[in-house]
Every structure is written in structure tokens, then in C-alpha cells.
Protein backbone atom coordinates (compact mmCIF):
# COMPACT_ATOMS: atom_id res chain seq x y z
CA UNK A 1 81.45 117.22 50.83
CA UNK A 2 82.06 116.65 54.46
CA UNK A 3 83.55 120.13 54.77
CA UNK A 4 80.31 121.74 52.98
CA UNK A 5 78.16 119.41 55.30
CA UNK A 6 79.71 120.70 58.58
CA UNK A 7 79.60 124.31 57.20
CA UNK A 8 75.88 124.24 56.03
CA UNK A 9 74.24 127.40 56.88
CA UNK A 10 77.13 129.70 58.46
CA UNK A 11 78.50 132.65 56.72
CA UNK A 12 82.17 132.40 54.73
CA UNK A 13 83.76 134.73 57.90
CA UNK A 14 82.45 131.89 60.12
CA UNK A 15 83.96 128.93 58.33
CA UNK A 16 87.38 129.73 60.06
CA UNK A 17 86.01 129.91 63.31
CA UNK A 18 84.51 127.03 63.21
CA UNK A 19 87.06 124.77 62.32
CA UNK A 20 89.23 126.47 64.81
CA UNK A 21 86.91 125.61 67.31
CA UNK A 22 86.62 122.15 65.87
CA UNK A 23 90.17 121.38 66.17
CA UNK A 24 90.18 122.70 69.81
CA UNK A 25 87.37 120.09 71.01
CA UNK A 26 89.46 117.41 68.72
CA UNK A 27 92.91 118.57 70.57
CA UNK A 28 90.82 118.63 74.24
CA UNK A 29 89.55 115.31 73.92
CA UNK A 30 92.93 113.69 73.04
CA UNK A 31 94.94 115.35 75.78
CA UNK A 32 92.07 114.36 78.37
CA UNK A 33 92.35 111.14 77.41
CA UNK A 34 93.56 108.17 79.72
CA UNK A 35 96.52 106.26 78.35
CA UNK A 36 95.16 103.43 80.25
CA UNK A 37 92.67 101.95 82.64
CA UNK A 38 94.13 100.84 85.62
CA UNK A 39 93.00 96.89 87.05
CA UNK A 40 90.09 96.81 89.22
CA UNK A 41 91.10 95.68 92.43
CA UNK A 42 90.41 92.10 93.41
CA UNK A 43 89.34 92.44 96.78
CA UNK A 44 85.54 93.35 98.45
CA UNK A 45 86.57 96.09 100.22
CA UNK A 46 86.56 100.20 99.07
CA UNK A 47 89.59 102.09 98.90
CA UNK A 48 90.90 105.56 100.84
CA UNK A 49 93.76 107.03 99.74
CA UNK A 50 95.88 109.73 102.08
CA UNK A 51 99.10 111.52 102.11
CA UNK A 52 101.43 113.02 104.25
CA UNK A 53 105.42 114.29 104.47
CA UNK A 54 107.71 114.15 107.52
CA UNK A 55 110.90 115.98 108.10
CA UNK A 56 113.70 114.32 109.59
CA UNK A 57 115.28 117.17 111.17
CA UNK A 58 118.72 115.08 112.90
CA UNK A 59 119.74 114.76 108.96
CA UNK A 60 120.76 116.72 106.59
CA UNK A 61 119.33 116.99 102.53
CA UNK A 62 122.44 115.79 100.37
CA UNK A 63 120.87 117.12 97.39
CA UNK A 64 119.30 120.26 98.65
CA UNK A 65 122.12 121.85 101.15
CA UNK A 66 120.71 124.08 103.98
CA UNK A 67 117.42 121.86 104.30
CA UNK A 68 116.90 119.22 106.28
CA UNK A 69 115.69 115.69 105.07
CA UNK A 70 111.76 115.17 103.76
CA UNK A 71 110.20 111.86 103.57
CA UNK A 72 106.61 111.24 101.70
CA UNK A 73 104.15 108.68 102.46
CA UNK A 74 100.71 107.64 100.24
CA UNK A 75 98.98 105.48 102.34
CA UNK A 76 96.13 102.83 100.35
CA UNK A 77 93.83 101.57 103.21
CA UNK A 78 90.32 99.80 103.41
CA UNK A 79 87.56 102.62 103.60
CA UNK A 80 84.34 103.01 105.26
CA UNK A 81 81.96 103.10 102.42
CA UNK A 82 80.99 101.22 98.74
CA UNK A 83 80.01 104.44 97.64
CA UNK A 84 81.56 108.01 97.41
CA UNK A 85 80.40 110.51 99.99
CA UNK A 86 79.50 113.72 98.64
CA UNK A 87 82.28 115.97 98.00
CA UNK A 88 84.87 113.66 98.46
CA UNK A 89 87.20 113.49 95.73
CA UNK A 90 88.67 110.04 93.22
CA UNK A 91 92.22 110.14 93.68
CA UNK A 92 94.29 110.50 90.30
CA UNK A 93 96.98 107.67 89.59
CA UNK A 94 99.57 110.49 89.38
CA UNK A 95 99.12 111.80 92.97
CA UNK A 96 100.92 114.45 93.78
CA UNK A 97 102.26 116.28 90.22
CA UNK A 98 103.16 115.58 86.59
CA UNK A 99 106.29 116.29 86.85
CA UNK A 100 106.95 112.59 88.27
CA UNK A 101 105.86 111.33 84.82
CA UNK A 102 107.17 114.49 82.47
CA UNK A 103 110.42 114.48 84.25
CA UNK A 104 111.09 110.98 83.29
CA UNK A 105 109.77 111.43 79.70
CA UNK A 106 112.09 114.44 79.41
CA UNK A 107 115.04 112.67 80.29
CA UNK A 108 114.46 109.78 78.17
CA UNK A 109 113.91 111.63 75.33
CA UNK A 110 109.84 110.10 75.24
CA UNK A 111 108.30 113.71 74.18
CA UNK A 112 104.71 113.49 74.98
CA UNK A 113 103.98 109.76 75.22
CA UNK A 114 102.64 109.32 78.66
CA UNK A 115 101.09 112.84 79.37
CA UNK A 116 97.83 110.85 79.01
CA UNK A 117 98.55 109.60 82.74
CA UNK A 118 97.24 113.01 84.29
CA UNK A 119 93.40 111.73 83.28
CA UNK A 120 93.56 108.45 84.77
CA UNK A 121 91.62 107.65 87.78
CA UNK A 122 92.15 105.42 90.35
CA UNK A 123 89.74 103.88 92.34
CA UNK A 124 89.98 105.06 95.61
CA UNK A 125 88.77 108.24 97.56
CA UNK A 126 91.22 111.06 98.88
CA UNK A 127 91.18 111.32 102.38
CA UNK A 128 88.07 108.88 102.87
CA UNK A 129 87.03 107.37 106.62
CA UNK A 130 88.87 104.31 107.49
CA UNK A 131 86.96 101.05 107.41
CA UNK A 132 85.39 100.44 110.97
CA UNK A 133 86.33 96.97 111.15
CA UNK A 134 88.10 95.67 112.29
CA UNK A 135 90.14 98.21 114.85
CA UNK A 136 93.82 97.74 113.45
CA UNK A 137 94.62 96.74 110.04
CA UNK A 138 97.78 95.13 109.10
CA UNK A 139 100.40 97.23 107.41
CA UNK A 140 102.98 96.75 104.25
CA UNK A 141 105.58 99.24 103.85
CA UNK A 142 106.12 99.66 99.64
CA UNK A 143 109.22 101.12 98.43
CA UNK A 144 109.71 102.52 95.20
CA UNK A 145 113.09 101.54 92.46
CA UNK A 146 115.80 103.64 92.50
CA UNK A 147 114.75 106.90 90.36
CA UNK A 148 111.58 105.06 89.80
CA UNK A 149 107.96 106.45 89.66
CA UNK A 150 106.34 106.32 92.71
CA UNK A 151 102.81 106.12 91.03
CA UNK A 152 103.80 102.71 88.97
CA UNK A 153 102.91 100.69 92.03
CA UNK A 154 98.56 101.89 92.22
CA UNK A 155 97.74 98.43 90.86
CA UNK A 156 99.35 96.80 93.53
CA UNK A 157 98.46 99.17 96.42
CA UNK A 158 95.32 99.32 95.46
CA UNK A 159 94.88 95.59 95.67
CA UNK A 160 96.37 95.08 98.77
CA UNK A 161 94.34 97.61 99.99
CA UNK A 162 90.58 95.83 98.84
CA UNK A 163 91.72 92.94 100.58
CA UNK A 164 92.15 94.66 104.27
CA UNK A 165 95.79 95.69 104.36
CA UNK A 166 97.22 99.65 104.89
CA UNK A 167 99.79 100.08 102.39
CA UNK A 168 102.73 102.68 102.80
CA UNK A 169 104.36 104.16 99.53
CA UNK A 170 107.78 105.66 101.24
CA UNK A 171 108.82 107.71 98.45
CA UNK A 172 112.40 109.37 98.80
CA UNK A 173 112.34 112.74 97.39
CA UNK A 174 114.73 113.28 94.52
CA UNK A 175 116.00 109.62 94.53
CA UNK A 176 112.08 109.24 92.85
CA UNK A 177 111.20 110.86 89.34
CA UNK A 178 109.09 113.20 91.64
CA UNK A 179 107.44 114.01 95.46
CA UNK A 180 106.37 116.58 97.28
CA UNK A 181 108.56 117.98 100.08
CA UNK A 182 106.87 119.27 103.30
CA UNK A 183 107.19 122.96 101.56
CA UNK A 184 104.80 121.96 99.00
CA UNK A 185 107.22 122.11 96.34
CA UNK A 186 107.59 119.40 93.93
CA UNK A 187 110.88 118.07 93.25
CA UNK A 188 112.31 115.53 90.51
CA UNK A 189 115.40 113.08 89.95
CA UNK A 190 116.63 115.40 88.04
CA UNK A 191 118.57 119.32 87.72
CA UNK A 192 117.69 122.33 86.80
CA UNK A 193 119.49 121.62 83.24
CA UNK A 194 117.44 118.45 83.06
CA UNK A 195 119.89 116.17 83.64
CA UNK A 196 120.27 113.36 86.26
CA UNK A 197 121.55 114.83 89.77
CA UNK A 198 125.09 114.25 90.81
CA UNK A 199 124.38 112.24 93.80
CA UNK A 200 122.24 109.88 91.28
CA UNK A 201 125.00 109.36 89.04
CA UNK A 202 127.33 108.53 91.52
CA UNK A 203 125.56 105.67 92.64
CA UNK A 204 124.64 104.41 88.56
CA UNK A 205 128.22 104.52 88.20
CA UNK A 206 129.17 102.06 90.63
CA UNK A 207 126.85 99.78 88.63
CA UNK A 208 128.29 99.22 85.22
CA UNK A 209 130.15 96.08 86.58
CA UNK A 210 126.79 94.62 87.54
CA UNK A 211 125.66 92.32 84.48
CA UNK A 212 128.61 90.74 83.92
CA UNK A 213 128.96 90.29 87.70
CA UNK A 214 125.51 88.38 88.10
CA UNK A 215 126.11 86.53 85.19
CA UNK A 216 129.01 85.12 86.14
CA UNK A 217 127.64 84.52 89.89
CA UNK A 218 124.62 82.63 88.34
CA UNK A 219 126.79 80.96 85.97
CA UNK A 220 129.24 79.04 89.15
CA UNK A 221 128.47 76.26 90.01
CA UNK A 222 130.09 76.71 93.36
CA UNK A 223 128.63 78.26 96.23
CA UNK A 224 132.17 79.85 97.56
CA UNK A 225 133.07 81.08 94.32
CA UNK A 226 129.31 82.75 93.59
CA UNK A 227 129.86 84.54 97.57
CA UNK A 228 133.89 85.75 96.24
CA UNK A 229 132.11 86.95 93.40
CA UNK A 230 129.42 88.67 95.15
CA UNK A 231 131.43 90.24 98.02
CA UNK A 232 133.88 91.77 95.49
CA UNK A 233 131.30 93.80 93.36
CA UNK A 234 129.59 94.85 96.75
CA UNK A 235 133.13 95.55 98.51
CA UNK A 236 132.93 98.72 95.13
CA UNK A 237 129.41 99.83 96.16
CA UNK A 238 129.96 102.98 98.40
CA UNK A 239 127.72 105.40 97.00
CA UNK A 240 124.86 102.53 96.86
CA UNK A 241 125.47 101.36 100.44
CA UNK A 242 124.87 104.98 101.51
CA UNK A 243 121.41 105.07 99.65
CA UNK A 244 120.96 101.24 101.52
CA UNK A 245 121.90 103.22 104.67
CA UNK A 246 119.42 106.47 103.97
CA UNK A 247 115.96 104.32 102.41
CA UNK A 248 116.66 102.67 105.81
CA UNK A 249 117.14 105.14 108.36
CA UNK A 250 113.53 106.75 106.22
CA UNK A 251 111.86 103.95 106.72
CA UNK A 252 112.27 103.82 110.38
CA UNK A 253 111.59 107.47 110.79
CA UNK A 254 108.43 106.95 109.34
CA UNK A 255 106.80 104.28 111.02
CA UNK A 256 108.77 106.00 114.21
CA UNK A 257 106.33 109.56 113.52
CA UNK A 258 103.19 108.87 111.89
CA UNK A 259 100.77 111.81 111.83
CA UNK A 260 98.41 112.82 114.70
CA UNK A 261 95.72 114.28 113.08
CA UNK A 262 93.96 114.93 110.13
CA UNK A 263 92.79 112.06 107.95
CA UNK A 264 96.41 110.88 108.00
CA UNK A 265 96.52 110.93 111.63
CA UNK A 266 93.11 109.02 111.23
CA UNK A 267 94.77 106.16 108.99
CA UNK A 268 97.85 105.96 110.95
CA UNK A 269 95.88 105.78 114.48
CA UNK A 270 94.33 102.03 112.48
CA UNK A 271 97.79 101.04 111.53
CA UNK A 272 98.78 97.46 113.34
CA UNK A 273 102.77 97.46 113.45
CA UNK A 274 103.04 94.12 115.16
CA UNK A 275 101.78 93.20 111.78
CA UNK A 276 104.32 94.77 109.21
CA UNK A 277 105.51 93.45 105.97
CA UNK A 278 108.02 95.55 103.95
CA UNK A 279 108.68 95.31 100.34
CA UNK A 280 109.48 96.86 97.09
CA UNK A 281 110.66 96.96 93.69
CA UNK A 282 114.32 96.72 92.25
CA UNK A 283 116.63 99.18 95.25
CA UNK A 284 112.99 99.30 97.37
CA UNK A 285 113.01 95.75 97.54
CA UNK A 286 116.49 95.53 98.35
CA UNK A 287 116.47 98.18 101.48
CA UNK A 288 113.46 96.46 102.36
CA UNK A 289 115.37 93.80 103.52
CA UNK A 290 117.93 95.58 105.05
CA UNK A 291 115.39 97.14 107.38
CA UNK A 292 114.06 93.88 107.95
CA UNK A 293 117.51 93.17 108.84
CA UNK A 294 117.99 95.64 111.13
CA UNK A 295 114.32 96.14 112.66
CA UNK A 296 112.50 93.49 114.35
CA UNK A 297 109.00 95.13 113.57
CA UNK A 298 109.38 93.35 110.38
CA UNK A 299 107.32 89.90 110.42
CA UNK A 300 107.99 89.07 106.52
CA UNK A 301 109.91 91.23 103.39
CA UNK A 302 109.55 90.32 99.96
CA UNK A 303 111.66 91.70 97.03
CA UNK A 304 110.40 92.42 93.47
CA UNK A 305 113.41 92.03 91.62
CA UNK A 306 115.76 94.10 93.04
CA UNK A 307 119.22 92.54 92.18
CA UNK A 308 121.58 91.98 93.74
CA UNK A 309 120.87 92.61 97.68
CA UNK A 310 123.58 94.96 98.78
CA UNK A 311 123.92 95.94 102.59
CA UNK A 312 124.49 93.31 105.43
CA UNK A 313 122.75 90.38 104.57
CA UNK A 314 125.57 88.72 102.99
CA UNK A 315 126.91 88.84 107.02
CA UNK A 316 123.46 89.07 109.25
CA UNK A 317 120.71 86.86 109.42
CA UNK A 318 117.51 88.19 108.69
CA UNK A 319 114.67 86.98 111.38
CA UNK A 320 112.39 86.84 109.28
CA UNK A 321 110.64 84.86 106.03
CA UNK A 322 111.80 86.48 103.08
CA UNK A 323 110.34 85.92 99.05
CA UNK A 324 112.69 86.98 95.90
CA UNK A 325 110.79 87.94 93.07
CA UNK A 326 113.08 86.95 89.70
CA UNK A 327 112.03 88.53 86.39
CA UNK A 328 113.35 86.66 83.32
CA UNK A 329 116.44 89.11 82.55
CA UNK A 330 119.00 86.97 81.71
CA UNK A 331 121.73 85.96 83.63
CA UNK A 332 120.34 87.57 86.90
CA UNK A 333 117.67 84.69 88.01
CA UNK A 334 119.07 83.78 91.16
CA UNK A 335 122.06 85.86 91.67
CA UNK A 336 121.42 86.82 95.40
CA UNK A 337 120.45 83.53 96.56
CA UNK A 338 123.93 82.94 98.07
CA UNK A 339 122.52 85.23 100.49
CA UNK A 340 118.79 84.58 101.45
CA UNK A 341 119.55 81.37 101.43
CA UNK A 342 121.66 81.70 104.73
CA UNK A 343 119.90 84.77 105.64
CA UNK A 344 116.46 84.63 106.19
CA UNK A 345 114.48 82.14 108.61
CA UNK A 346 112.54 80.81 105.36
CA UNK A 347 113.23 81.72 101.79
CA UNK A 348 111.31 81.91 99.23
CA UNK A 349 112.15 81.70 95.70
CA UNK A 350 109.87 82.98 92.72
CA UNK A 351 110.60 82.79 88.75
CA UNK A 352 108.33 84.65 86.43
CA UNK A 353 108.53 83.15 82.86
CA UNK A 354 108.81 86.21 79.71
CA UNK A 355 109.22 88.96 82.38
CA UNK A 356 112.03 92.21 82.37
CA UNK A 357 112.45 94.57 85.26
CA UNK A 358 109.75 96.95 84.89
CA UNK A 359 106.75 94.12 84.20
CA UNK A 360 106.07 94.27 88.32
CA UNK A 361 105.06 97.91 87.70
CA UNK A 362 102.31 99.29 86.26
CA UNK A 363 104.45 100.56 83.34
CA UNK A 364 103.41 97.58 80.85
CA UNK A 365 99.91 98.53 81.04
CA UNK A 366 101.56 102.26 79.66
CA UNK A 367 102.86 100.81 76.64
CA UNK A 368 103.84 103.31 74.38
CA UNK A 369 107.40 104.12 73.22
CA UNK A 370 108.94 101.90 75.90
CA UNK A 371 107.61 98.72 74.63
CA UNK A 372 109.17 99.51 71.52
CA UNK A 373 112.29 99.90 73.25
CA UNK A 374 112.23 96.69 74.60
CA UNK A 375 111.79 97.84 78.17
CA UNK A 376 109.39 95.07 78.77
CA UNK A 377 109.22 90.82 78.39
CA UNK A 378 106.89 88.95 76.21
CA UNK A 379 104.04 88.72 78.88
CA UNK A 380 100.51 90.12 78.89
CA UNK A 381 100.38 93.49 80.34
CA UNK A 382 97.18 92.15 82.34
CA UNK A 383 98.45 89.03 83.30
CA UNK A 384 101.47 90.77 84.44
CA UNK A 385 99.66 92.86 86.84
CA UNK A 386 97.77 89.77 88.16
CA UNK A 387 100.67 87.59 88.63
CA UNK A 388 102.70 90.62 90.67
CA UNK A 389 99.40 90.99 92.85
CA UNK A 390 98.64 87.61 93.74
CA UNK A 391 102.27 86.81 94.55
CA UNK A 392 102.81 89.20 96.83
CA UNK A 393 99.07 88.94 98.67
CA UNK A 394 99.44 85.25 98.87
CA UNK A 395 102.90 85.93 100.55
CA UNK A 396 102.11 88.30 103.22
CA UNK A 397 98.55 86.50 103.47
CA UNK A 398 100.34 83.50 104.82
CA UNK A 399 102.88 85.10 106.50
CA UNK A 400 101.45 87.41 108.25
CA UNK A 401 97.84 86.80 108.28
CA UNK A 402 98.58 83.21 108.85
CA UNK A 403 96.43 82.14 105.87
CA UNK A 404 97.89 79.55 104.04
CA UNK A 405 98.85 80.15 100.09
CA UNK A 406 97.74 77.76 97.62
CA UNK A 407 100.29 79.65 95.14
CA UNK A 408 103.57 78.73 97.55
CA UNK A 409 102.57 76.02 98.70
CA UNK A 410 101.98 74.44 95.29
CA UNK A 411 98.64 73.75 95.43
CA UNK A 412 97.64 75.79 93.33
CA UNK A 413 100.13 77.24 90.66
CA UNK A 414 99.92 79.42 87.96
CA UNK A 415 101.81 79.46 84.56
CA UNK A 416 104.69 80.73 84.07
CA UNK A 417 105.46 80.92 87.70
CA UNK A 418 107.91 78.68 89.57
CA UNK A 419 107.84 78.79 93.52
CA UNK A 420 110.43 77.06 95.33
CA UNK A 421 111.02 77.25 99.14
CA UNK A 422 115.03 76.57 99.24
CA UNK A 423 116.00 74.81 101.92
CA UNK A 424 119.28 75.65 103.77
């Protein structure tokens, strides 16, 4: 009946026609589809997005020889206007190219699961004036996981950005599932036989040793065996202290050549340095703080998981407050503390309750195939997303902006969430 009702009235040579047209609007409107809407931002203020790529022409590419080494920024700022100009342009989540998203899927066997990605829109404007007030704004430096996706991070950029902050995704091409090199061309984590780059495995090699390591760290109950521990597994980590050494050096160079002109030149002109925080997710957060470390342009770094911290903490002190974000993976809550503790000038330490690695990125609200893999904890996908936000906001707010934090201080805490400052 249905068939004879949609075919009322058109000739038999028609009928076939039809239906192939039918299934094309059916197979359009699925593969335009959003896989998700990403969280509105909490702040008052609009968004701009912008994008650039420096070359750092002292070093060399170690996975593309004969090139010299490309760095990408996506900067989130506060823009000038509630309301879109005309012909400016809503930035997609995926910025630069699907291939950060299809590369991934392709190598972990996910088939077509998160193509829907390419339709969703963030809320912010390519390219869009700067806010006029105030002159400067205060600046956080965001580094991506190690082969992580560079676009699983919006939410939180995007946030930071309503409430008056410039945000700096340093991506690292082809130690990200994709970027864009100066060229234009896009580049991936991965070869031309779709398999994980040689450099890459040599450092994911190095790491098997890691879970029973932590575990056996957090299980001591002695500080001087937990630092034996630790300074044995890190003593092993030579490939991983040279990409500590390289997201380091990149970080540098960037905030050392921001653009000139252009709407990135525009952004960067508005960019407040004396008022930096740097941090990250899993390796991001961790050469985060080694920059902070090293550079004293850093007023406060905070760490989303990334365990445990290799470079020189574990021998330098760190000038500067420092919050560890722990997910709930077991036996890994509070692995590196042997080192902040005696590190950094203040130390912050954060547990989120029914949380895995990935739950302080955007790739919960994904869903999908993952979640049946168990890549994620027991939390809300939503709640997630607002309990990454408002710990690192109420971090740098107070640290930076000099606004104190209900959430650290205690005052006012949400569930799930332990804060404790340790004391040295």
C-alpha cells in the first residue's frame, strides 16, 4: 500500500526512478547528519576561531626527510560581535580535514562510525574580529594526546574562549591523527599502507612496561621506593623523552613567532603572554609541564591525565602552580605525585569518580563503537564535558586571573570530584 501510495499517478518506467531518487535523499540526509551536538559554551562572550602554521626552519622533519619542521595553531578567542557578520563563515568541529577523524577510524578498524563529525558545527566564526575589550586577553596554550585528535578538545576551547581567554591548540603534525602543514597538505599519524608511522611506534613501544609500573608505584607505600620505581621506567623512555624534548622546543617556537598579519596576526597582536597557562591532555599535558619547567612565561600548567610525567621534573622544580587531573583508570590515580609534589610551587590534586582516559575529550559525547569497546567510564557524556570545563576554568581563573575557585578551594564541590591541595 505504501509503495502504491508514493507511486500514485506516475507511469510504470517512472517507478524506478523514483525510488532511486528516494533512496538518494534517504542516503543524503543520513550522511549530513551530525553525530552529535557539541555543549554550548558557558560563558557571555561570542567566539572567533583562526588558524595558522609556522615552520621551524633550524629543525629538521623526522618523519618527512628533506622538509623542515611545521607546527599548527587553532586559536579560540572572544569575538567582537553576538551575531554573525555577513559572509563570515561557522567554523566546523573538524577544522582543517577528515582525514583527522577517517584516519583514526581506519586504523582502528571503526568503518564509518564517526564520518557524521564532518556536519557538526561549532559555535564560533572563522576568522571573526577580536573582542575590543579589553586590549590583551589572557592566553592558554592546549596540547593535544599523543596521536590524539586535535578536534576532541572544541568543548573545552570553546568554553574557555566565552569566558575571555585566547586558547592555542599546538597540534604536532603527524604525532596528531591529522594537520595541515604550511604546504597545505594534510598529513595523518599514519603511512601510506595505513599503518602507524615508525617514529610512532617507537615511542608506544617503550610503553608496554607502563601499567604494571604505575600500579606498583601507586601501590608503595613508601615514598623512596614509588621515586626507584619511577626513575627506572623513565631511565627506558628514550624515544618518549625525544617527543618531551620536540612538543617543547614547538611550543616555544610558537609563542616565539606568532603571525603578523591577517586575522591571525590580528588575534595574536591581543594575546597577553605575561598571562599564560599551558595545558593538555594525556603526552600534551605532560610536555606542558615540561615547558613550564623550562620557560618562565608559564604562570600556571595543568595536566589532564597524562600519566606518568616524563622529562625533568622528577629533578627540577617547576615555578609554578601546577593541577593533575586523575581519571579513574585503575592503578594510575596518583602515580606522578612523587613528583609534583616536590616540583611545583603549589600542587594540585584532582580525582574524577567513573572516568577513563578519553572522558576529558569530547570523544564520549561521539559514542558509537568506542563505548562499546569500553573506551570510556561510567559517567555522563554531558556531565563529563562540564566537569573537564569547570576544572580547568576554575584553575587558571584563580591562578591566573586571580579569581578565587569555589571548586579548589572547597567551597563549592561537585560530585564525584575530589580536590586536594598536597602539601609538601
Amino acid at each position: 500500500r505504501s509503495n502504491q501510495f508514493a507511486f500514485r499517478g506516475k507511469p510504470d518506467c517512472m517507478k524506478p526512478i523514483a525510488f532511486a531518487l528516494a533512496l538518494a535523499v534517504t542516503s543524503f540526509a543520513q550522511t549530513t547528519t551530525p553525530l552529535f551536538e557539541l555543549p554550548a559554551p558557558t560563558g557571555k562572550l561570542p567566539i572567533g576561531t583562526a588558524r595558522w602554521v609556522v615552520t621551524d626552519a633550524s629543525r629538521d622533519e623526522i618523519f618527512a626527510p628533506g622538509k623542515k619542521h611545521d607546527i599548527e595553531i587553532i586559536a579560540w578567542y572572544p569575538s567582537s560581535g553576538a551575531t554573525r557578520v555577513p559572509g563570515s563563515i561557522s567554523a566546523p568541529y573538524v577544522r582543517d580535514s577528515m582525514e583527522e577523524v577517517v584516519s583514526f577510524a581506519r586504523l582502528a578498524r571503526l568503518g564509518d562510525a564517526f564520518n557524521g563529525l564532518e556536519w557538526v558545527q561549532t559555535h564560533a566564526t572563522i576568522d571573526a574580529e577580536p573582542a575590543q575589550s579589553p586590549a590583551r586577553f589572557p592566553v592558554i596554550l592546549f596540547q593535544h594526546g599523543y596521536t590524539g585528535l586535535p578536534s576532541s578538545h572544541t568543548a573545552l576551547m570553546e568554553d574557555l574562549a566565552s569566558h575571555g581567554w585566547a586558547v592555542l591548540n599546538l597540534i604536532h603534525p603527524y604525532e596528531a591523527t591529522g594537520a595541515i602543514l604550511a604546504d597545505g597538505n594534510v598529513v595523518t599519524f599514519t603511512d601510506e599502507k595505513n599503518a602507524m608511522r615508525g617514529p610512532i611506534m617507537d615511542v608506544l613501544n617503550e610503553w608496554g612496561p607502563e601499567g604494571g609500573t604505575m600500579e606498583k608505584i601507586t601501590a608503595a607505600a613508601d615514598d623512596a621506593e614509588k621515586e626507584k620505581l619511577m626513575r627506572g621506567y623513565l631511565a627506558a623512555l628514550k624515544n618518549t623523552d625525544q617527543v618531551v624534548k620536540r612538543w617543547t622546543l614547538d611550543a616555544k617556537y610558537a609563542l616565539d613567532h606568532l603571525p603578523k598579519s591577517g586575522a591571525p596576526g590580528r588575534i595574536a597582536s591581543r594575546l597577553d603572554l605575561s598571562r599564560l597557562g599551558v595545558a593538555g591532555h594525556s603526552m600534551g599535558g605532560v610536555a606542558g609541564a615540561q615547558f613550564c619547567v623550562e620557560d618562565r612565561r608559564c604562570k600556571a600548567a595543568l595536566n589532564l591525565d597524562g600519566i606518568p610525567q616524563y622529562g625533568t621534573m622528577i629533578d627540577t622544580k617547576m615555578p609554578a602552580p601546577f593541577l593533575m587531573v586523575y581519571s579513574g583508570r585503575p592503578g594510575r590515580a596518583g602515580a606522578s605525585d612523587i613528583i609534583y609534589t616536590r616540583a611545583a610551587s603549589k600542587y594540585y590534586r584532582v580525582d574524577v569518580a567513573e572516568t577513563l582516559h578519553l572522558d576529558f575529550t569530547d570523544m564520549n559525547l561521539w559514542g558509537g563503537p568506542l563505548r562499546q569497546r569500553g573506551a570510556y567510564g561510567k559517567i555522563d557524556p554531558a556531565r563529563a564535558a562540564d566537569v573537564t570545563r569547570t576544572i580547568v576554568r576554575e584553575f587558571f581563573g584563580q591562578e591566573i586571573l586571580k579569581q578565587p575557585s569555589a571548586l579548589l578551594s572547597g567551597k563549592q564541590p561537585m560530585t564525584g570530584v575530589t580536590v586536594v591541595e598536597v602539601k609538601k
